[in-house]
C-alpha atoms as a PDB file:
ATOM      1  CA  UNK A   1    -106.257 -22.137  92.816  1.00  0.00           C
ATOM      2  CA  UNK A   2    -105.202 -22.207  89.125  1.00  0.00           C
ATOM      3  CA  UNK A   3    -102.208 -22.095  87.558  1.00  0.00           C
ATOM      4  CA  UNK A   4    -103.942 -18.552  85.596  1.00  0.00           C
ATOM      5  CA  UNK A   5    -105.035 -17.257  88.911  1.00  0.00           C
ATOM      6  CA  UNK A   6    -102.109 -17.692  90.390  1.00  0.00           C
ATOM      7  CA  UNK A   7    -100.535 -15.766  87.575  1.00  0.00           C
ATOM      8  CA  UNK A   8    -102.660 -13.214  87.605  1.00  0.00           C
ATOM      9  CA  UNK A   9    -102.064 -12.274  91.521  1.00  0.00           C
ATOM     10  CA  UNK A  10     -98.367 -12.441  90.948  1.00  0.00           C
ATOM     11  CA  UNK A  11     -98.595  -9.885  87.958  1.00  0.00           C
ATOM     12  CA  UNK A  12    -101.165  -7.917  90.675  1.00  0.00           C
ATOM     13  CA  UNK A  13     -98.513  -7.932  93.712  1.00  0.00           C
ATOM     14  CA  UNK A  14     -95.536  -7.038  90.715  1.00  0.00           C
ATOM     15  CA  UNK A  15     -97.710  -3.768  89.642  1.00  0.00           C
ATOM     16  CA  UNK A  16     -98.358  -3.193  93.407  1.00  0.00           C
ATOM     17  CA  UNK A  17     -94.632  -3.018  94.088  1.00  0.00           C
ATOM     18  CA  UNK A  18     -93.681  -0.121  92.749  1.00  0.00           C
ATOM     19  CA  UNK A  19     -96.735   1.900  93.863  1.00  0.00           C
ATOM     20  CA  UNK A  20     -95.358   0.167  97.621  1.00  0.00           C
ATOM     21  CA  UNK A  21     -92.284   2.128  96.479  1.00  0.00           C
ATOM     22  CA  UNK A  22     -93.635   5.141  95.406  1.00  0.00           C
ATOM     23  CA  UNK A  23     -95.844   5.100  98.099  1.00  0.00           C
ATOM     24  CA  UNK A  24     -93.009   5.117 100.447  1.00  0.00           C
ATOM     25  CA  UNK A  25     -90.746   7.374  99.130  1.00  0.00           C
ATOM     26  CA  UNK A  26     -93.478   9.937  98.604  1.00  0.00           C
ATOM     27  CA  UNK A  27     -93.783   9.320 102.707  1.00  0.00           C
ATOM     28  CA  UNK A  28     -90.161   9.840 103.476  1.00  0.00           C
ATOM     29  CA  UNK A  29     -90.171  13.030 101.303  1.00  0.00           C
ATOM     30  CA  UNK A  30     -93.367  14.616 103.314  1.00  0.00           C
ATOM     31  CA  UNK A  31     -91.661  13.254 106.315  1.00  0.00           C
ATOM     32  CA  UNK A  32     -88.340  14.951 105.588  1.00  0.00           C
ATOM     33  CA  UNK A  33     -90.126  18.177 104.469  1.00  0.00           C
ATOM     34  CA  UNK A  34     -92.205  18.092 107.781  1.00  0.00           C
ATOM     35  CA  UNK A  35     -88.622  17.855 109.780  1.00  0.00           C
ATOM     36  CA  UNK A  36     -86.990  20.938 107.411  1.00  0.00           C
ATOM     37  CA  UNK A  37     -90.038  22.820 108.799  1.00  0.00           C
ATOM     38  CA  UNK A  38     -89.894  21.840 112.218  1.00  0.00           C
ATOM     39  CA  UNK A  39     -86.304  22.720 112.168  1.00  0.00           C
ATOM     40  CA  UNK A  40     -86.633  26.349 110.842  1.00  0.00           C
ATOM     41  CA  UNK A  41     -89.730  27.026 113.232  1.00  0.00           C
ATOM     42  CA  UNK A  42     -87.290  25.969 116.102  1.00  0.00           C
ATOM     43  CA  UNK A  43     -84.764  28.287 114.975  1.00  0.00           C
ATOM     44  CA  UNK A  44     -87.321  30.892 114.365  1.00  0.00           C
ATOM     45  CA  UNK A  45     -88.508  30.749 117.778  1.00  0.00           C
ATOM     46  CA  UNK A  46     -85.031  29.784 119.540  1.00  0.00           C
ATOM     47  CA  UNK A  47     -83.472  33.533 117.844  1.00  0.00           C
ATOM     48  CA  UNK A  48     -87.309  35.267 118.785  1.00  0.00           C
ATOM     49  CA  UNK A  49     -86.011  34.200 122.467  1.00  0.00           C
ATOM     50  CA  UNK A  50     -82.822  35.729 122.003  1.00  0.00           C
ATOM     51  CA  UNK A  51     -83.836  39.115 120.506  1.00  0.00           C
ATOM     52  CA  UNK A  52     -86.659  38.927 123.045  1.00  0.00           C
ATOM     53  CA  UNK A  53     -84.361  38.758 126.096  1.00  0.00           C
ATOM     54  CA  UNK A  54     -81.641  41.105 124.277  1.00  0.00           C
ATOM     55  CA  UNK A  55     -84.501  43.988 123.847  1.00  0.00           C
ATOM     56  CA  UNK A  56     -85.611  43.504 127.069  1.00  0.00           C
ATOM     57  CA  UNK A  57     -82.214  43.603 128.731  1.00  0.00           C
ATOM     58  CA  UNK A  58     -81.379  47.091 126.699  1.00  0.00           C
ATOM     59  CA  UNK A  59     -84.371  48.668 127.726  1.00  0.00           C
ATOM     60  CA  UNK A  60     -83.364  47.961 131.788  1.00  0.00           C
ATOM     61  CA  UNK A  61     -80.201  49.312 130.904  1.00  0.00           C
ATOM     62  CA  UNK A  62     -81.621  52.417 129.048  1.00  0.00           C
ATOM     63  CA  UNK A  63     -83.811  53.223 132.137  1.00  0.00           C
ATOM     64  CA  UNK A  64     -80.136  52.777 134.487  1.00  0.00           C
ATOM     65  CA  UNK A  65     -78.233  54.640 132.328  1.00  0.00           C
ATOM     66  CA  UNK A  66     -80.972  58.033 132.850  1.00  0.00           C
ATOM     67  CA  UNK A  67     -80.882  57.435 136.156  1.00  0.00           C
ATOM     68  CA  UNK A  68     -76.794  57.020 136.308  1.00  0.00           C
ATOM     69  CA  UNK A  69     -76.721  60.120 133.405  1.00  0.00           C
ATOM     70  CA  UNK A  70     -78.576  62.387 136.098  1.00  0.00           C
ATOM     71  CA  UNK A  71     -76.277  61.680 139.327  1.00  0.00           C
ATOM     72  CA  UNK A  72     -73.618  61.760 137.283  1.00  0.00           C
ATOM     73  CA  UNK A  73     -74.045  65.393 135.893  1.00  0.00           C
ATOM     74  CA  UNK A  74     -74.520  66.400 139.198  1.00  0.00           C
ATOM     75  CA  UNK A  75     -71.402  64.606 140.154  1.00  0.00           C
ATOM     76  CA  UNK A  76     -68.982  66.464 137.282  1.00  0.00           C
ATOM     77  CA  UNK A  77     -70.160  69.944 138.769  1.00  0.00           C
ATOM     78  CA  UNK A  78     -69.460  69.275 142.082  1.00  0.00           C
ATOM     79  CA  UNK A  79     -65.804  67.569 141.054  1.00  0.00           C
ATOM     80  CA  UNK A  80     -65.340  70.518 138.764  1.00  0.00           C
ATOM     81  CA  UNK A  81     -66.085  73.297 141.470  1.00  0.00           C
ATOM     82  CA  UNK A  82     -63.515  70.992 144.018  1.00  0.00           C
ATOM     83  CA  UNK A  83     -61.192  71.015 141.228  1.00  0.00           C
ATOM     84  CA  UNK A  84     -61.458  75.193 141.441  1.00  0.00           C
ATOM     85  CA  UNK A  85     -60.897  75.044 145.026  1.00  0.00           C
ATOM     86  CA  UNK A  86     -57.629  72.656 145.282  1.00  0.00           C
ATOM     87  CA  UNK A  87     -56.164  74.272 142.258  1.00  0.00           C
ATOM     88  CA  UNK A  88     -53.567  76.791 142.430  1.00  0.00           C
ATOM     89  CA  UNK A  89     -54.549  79.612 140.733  1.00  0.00           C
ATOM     90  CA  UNK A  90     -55.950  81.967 141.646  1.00  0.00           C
ATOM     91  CA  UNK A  91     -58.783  85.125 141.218  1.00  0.00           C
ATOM     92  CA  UNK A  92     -62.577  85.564 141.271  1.00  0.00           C
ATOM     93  CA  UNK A  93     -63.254  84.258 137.640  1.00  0.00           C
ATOM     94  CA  UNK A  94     -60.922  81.095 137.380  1.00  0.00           C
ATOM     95  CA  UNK A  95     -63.029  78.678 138.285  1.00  0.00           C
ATOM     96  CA  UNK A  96     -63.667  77.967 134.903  1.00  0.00           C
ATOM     97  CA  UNK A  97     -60.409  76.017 135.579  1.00  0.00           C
ATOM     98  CA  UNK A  98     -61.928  73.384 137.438  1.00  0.00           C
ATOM     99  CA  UNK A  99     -64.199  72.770 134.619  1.00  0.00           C
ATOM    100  CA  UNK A 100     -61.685  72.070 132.123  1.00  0.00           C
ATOM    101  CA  UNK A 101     -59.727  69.944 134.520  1.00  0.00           C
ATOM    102  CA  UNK A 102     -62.322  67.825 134.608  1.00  0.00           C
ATOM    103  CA  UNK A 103     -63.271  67.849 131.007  1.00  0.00           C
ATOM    104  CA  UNK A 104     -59.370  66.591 130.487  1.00  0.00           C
ATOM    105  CA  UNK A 105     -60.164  63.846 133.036  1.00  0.00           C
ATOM    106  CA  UNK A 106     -63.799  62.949 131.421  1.00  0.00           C
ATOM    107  CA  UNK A 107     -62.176  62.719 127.785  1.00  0.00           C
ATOM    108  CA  UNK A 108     -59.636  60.299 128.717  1.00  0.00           C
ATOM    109  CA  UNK A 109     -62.082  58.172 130.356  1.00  0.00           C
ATOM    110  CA  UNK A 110     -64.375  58.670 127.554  1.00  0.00           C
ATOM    111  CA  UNK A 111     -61.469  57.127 125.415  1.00  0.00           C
ATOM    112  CA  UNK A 112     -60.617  54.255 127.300  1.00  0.00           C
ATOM    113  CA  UNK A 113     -64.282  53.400 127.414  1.00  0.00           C
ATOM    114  CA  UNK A 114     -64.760  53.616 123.799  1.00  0.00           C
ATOM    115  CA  UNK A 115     -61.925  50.930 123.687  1.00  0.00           C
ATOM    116  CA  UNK A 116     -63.410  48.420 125.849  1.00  0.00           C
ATOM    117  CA  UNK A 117     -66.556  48.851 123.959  1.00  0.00           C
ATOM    118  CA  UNK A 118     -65.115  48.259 120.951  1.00  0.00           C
ATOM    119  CA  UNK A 119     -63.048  45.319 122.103  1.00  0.00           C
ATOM    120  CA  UNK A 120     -66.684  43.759 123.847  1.00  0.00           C
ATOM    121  CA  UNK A 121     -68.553  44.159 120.842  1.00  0.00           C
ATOM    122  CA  UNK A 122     -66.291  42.514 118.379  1.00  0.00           C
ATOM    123  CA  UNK A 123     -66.404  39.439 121.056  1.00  0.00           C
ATOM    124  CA  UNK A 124     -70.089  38.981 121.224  1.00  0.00           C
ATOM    125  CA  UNK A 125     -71.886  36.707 119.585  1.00  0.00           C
ATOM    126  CA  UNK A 126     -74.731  37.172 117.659  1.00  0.00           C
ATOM    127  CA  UNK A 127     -78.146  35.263 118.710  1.00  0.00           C
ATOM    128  CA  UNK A 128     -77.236  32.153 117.085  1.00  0.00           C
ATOM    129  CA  UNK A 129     -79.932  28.955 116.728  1.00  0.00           C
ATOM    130  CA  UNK A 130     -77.616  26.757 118.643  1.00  0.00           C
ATOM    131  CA  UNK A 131     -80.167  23.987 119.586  1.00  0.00           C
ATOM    132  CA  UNK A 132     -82.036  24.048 115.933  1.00  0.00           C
ATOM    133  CA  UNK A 133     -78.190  23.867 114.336  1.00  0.00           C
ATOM    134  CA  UNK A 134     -77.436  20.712 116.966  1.00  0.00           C
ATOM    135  CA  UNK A 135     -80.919  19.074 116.155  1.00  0.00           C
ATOM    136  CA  UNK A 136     -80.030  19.495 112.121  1.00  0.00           C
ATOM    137  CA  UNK A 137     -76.638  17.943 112.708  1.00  0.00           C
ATOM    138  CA  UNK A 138     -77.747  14.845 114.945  1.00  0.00           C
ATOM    139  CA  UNK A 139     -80.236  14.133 111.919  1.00  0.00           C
ATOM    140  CA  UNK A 140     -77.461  14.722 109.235  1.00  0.00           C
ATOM    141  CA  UNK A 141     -75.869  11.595 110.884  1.00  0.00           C
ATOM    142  CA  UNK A 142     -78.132   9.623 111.925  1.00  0.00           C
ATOM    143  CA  UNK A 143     -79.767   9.937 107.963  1.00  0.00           C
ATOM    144  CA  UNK A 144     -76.335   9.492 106.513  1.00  0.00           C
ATOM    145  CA  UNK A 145     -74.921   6.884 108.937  1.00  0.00           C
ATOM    146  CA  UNK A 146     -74.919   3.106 107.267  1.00  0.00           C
ATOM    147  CA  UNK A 147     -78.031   1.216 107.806  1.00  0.00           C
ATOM    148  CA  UNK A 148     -80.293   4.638 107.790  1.00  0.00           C
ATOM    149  CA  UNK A 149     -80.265   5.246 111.616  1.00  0.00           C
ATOM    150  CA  UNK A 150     -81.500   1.623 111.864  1.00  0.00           C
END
């Protein structure tokens, strides 16, 4: 081979180079893109789960609570009419009495309920994309640990 041709492929592989470069750097950009998607669709689908499983959950305890609702109406009148009965006063048209009593005794409950509620709710946790946030963090260090993950 001449000295020219030799010349010629080393100017060849020096153009080359940078395309190699370009080349690969437009790769790790589609690449990293391709992962940023990935990551939001598992997010996506990891809250869809969650809000999934929460609907379903309320709607159970929506059908419970009409069926707890109805026994306990019928509950109430029954304690309220006892209530007339043990109480001490007395005539043919106190037994509103009984009623009230136990009106007294629902708002308290009522009350303390509200409480625990309130404390419950500022507890919970909303449907958070714990494995798509641990999956983003293992490739935060494994991109920005020395040597590229290598």
């Amino acid at each position: 081979m001449s000295e020219a041709q030799q010349a010629q492929q080393q100017a060849q592989q020096g153009r080359d180079h940078p395309q190699n470069i370009a080349t690969a750097i437009a790769e790790v950009s589609e690449r990293a893109t391709l992962l940023v998607r990935e990551e939001i669709e598992l997010a996506k689908a990891e809250v869809a789960e969650k809000v999934s499983k929460l609907a379903r959950g309320t709607v159970v305890a929506g059908a419970a609570g009409v069926f707890i609702l109805t026994a306990l109406i019928f509950l109430l009148n029954g304690m309220a009419w006892l209530l007339y009965y043990a109480l001490p006063i007395g005539g043919t048209f106190t037994y509103f009495w009984g009623f009230f009593a136990m009106a007294a005794i629902l708002l308290v409950l009522g009350v303390l309920a509200g409480l625990l509620a309130a404390r419950l709710v500022r507890k919970s946790a909303p449907p958070v994309p714990n494995m798509a946030i641990e999956e983003a963090r293992k490739i935060r260090e494994t991109v920005s640990a020395p040597g590229g993950g290598s």
